[in-house]
C-alpha atoms as a PDB file:
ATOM      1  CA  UNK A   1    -153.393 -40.132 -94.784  1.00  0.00           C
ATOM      2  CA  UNK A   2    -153.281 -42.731 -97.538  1.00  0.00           C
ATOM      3  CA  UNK A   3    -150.924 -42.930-100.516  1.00  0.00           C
ATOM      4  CA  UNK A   4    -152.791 -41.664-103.996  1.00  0.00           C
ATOM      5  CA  UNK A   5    -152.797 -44.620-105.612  1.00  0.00           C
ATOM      6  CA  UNK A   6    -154.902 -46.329-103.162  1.00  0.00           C
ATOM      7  CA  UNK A   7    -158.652 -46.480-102.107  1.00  0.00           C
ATOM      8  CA  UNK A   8    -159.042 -42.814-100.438  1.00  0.00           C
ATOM      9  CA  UNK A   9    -160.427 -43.811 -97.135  1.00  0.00           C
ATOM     10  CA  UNK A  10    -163.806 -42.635 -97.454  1.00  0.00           C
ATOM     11  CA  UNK A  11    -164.371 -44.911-100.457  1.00  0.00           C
ATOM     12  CA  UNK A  12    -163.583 -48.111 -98.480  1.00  0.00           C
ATOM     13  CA  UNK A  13    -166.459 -50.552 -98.067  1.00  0.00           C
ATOM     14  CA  UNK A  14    -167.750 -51.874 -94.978  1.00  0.00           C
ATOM     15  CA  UNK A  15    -170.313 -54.148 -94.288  1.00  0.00           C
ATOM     16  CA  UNK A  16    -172.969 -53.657 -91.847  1.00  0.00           C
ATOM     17  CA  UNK A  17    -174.891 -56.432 -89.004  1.00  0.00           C
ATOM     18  CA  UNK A  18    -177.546 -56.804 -92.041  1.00  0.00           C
ATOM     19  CA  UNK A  19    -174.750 -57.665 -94.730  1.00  0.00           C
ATOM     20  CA  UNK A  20    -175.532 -53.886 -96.555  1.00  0.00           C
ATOM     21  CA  UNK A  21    -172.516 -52.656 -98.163  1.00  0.00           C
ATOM     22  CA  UNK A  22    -171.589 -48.998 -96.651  1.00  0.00           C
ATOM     23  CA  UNK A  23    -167.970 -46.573 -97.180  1.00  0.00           C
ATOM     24  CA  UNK A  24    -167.591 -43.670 -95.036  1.00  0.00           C
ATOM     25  CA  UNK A  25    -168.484 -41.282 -97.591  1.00  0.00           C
ATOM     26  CA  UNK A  26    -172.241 -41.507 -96.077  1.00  0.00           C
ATOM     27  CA  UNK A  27    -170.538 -39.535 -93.237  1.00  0.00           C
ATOM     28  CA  UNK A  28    -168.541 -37.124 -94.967  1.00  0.00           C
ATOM     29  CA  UNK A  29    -169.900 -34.343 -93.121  1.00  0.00           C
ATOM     30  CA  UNK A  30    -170.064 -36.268 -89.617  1.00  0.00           C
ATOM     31  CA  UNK A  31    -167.411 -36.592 -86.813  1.00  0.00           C
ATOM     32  CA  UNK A  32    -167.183 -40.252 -86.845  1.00  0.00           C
ATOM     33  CA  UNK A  33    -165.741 -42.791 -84.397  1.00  0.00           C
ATOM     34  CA  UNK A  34    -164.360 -46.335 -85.615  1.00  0.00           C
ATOM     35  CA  UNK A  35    -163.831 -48.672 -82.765  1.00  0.00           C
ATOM     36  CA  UNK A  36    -162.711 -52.520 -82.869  1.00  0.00           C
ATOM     37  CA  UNK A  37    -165.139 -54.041 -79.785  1.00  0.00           C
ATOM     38  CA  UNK A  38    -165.695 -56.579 -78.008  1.00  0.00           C
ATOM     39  CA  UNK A  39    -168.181 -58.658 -75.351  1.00  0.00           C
ATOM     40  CA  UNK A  40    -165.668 -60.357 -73.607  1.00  0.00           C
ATOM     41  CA  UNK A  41    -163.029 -58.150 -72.856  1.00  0.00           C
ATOM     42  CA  UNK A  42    -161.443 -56.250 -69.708  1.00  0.00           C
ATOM     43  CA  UNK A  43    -162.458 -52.848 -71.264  1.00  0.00           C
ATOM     44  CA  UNK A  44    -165.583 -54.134 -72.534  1.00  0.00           C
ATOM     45  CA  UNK A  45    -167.626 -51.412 -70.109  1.00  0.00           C
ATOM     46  CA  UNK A  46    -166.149 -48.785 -72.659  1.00  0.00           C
ATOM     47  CA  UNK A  47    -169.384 -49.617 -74.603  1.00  0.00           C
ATOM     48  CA  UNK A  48    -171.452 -47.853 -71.823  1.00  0.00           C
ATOM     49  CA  UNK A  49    -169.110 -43.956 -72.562  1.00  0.00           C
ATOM     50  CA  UNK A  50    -169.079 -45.009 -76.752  1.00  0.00           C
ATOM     51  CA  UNK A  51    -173.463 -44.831 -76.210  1.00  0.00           C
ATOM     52  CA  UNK A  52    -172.978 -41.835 -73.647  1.00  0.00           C
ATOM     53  CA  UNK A  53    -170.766 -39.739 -76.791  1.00  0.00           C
ATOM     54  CA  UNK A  54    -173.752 -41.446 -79.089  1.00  0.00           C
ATOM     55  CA  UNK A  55    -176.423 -39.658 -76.934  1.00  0.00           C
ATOM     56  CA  UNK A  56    -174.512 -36.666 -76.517  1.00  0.00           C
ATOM     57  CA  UNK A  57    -172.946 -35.875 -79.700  1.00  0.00           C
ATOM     58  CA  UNK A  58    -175.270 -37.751 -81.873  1.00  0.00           C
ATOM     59  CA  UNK A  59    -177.998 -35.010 -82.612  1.00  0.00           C
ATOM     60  CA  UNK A  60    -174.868 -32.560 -83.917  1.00  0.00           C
ATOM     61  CA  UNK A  61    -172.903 -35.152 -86.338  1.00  0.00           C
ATOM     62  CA  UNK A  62    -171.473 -37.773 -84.388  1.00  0.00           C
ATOM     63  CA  UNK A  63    -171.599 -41.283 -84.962  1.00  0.00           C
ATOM     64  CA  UNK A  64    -169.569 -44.322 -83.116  1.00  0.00           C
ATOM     65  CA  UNK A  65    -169.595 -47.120 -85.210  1.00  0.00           C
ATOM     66  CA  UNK A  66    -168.040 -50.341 -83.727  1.00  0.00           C
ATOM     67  CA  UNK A  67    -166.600 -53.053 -85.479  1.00  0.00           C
ATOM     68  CA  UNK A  68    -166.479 -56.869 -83.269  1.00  0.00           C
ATOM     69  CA  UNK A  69    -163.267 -58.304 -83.278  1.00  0.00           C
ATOM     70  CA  UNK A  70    -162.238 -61.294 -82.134  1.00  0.00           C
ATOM     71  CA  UNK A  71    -158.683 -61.354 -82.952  1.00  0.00           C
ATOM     72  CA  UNK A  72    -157.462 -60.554 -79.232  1.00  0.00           C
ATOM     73  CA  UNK A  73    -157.938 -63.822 -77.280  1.00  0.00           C
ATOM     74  CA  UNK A  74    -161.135 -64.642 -78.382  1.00  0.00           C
ATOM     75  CA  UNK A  75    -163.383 -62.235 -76.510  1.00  0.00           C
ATOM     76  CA  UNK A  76    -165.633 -61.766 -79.211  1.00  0.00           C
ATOM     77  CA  UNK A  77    -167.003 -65.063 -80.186  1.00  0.00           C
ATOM     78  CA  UNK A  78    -170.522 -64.413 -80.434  1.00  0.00           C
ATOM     79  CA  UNK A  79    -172.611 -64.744 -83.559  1.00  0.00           C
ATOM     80  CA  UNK A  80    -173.857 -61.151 -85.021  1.00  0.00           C
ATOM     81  CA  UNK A  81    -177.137 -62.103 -83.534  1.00  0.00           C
ATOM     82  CA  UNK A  82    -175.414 -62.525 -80.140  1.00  0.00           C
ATOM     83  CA  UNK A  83    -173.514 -59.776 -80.566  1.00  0.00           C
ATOM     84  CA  UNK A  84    -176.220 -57.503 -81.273  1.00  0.00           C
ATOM     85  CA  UNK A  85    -178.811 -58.760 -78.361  1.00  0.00           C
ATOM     86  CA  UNK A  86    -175.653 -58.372 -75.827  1.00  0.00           C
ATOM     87  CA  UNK A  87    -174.667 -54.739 -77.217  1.00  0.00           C
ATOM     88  CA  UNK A  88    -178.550 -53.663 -76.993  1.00  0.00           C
ATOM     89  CA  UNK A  89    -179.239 -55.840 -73.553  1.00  0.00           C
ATOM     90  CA  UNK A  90    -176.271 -54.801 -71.724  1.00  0.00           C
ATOM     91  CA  UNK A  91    -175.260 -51.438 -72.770  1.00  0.00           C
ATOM     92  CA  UNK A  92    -178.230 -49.996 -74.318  1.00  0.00           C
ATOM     93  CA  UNK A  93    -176.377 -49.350 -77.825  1.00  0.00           C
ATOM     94  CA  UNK A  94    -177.964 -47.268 -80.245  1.00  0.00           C
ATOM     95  CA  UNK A  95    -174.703 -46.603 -82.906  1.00  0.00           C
ATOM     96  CA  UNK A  96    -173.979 -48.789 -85.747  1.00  0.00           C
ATOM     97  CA  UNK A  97    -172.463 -52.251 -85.140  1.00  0.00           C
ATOM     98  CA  UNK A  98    -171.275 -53.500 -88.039  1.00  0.00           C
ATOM     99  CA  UNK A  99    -170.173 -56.962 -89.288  1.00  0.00           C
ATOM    100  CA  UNK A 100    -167.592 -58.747 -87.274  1.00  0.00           C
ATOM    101  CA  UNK A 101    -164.169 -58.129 -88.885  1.00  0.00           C
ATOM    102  CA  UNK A 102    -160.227 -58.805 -88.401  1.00  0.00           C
ATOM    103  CA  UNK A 103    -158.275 -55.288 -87.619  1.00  0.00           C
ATOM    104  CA  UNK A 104    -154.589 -57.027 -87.890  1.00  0.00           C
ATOM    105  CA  UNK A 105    -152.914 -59.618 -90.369  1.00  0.00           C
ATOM    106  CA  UNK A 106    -152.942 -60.602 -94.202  1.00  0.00           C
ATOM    107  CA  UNK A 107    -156.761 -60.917 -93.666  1.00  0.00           C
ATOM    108  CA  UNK A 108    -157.389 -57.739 -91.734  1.00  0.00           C
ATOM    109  CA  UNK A 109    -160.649 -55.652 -93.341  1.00  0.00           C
ATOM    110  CA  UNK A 110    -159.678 -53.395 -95.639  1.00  0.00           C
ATOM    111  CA  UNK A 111    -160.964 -50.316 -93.417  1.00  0.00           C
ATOM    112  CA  UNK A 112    -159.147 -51.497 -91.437  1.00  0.00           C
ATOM    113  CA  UNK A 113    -155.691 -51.705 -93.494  1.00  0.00           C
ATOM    114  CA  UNK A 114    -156.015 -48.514 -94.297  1.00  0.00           C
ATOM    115  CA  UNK A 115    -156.754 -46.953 -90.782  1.00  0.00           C
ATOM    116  CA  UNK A 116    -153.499 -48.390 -88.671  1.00  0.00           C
ATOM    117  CA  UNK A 117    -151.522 -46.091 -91.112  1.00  0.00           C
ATOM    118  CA  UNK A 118    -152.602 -43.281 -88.664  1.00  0.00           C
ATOM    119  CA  UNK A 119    -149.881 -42.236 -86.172  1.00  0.00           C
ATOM    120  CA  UNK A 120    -151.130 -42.516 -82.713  1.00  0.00           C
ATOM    121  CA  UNK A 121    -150.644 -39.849 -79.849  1.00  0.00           C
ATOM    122  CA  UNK A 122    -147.331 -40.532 -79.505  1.00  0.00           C
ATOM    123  CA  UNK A 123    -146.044 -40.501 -82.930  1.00  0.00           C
ATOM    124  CA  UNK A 124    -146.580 -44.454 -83.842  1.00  0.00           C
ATOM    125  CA  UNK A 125    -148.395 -45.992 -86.430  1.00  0.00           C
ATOM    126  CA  UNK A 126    -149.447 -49.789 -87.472  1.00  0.00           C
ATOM    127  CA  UNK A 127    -151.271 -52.965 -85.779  1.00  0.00           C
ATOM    128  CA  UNK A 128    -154.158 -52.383 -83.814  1.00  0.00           C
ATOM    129  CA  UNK A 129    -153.041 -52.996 -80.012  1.00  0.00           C
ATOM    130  CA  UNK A 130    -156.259 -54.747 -78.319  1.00  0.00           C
ATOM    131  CA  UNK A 131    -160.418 -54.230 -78.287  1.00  0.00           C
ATOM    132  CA  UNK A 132    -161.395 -50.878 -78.295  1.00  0.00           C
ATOM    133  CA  UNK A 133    -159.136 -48.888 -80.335  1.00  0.00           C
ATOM    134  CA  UNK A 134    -160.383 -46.010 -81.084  1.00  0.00           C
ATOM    135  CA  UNK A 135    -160.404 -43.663 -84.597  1.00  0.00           C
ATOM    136  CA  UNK A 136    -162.128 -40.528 -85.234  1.00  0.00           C
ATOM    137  CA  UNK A 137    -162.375 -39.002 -88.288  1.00  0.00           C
ATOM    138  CA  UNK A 138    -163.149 -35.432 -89.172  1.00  0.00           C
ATOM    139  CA  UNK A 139    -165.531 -34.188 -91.657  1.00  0.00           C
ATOM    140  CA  UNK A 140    -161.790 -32.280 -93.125  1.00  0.00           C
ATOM    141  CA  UNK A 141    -160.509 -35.695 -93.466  1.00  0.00           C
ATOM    142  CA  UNK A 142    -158.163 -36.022 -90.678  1.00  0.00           C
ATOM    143  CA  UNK A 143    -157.997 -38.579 -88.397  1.00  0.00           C
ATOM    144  CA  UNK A 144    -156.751 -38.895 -85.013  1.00  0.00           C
ATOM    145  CA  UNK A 145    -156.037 -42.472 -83.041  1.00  0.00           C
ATOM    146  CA  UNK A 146    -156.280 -43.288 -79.604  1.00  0.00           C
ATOM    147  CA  UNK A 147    -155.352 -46.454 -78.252  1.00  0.00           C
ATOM    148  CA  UNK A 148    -157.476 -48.678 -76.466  1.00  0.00           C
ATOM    149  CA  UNK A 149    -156.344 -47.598 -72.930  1.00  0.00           C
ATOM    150  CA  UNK A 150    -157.535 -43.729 -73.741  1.00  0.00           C
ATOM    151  CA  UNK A 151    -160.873 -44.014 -72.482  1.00  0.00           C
ATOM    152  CA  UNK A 152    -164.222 -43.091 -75.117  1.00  0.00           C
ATOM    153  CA  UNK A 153    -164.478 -40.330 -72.726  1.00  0.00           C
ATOM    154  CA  UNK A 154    -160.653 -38.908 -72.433  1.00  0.00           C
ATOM    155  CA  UNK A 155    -160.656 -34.897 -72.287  1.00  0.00           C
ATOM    156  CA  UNK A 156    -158.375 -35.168 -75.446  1.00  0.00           C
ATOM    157  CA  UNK A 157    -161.307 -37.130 -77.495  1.00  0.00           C
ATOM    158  CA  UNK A 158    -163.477 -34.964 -76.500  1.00  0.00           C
ATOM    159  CA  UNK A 159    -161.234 -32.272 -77.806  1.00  0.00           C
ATOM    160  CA  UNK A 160    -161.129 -33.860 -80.997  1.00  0.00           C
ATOM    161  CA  UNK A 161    -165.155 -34.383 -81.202  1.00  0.00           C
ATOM    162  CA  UNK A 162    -166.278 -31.126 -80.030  1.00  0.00           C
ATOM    163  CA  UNK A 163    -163.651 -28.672 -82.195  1.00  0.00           C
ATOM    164  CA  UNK A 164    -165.111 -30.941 -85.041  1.00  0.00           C
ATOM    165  CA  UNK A 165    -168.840 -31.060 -84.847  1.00  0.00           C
ATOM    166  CA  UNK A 166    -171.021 -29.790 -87.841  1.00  0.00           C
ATOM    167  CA  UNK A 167    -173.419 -28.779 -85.881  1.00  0.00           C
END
């Protein structure tokens, strides 16, 4: 998935709600969801099937962890502390929301740099398209993309989640 001479993705630091430093590495031997969310956004109830996968999967290696964005029309302008209280409040979220980060651009995260070189379902790779794009990598070290249409939920996620779990 990523070129040798850079960062493998697993090695790529992240920062959490708390500021804590984090790579994917502590989930090498997870099924792990990476989704760009937001509060403010048309597919915003997506958050309520990302906690029902949390629930269901959680217990056998599964994590979602969501990354706010607010890159797509501002529908993510909250402070973490707002973000956090409406994720909890509203949806009931139990999975890792991490710092607030840019997906696209010169300034995009680097997680996040290295994960739109991932071909989608239909062949294409780069930008993130809107708010909930979803990525799920593999304790093998593949990853699959879905778009943010393709519902948490999709029979082809859970494909990819349940022919994956470690447990």
């Amino acid at each position: 998935m990523t070129d040798t001479t850079e960062t493998p993705l697993r090695d790529i630091a992240f920062v959490d709600a708390e500021g804590n430093e984090h790579t994917l590495a502590e989930y090498r031997d997870d099924v792990v969801m990476i989704v760009n969310v937001a509060s403010k956004c048309g597919l915003t109830p997506q958050y309520e099937q990302l906690e029902e996968l949390q629930k269901t999967y959680g217990d056998r290696g599964f994590t979602v962890l969501g990354f706010p964005c607010n890159q797509f029309m501002g529908q993510e302008p909250g402070t973490m502390e707002e973000i956090l209280d409406y994720c909890a409040m509203t949806w009931g979220v139990s999975f890792p929301i991490n710092d607030k980060v840019k997906v696209n651009g010169r300034s995009a995260a680097p997680l996040y740099k290295a994960l739109k070189k991932t071909k989608d379902t239909d062949g294409k790779r780069g930008p993130v398209l809107w708010n909930f794009e979803k990525f799920v990598l593999t304790p093998g070290g593949t990853l699959h993309r879905f778009r943010p249409p393709v519902i948490p939920t999709d029979p082809a996620v859970i494909s990819v989640i349940e022919a994956n779990l470690p447990r």
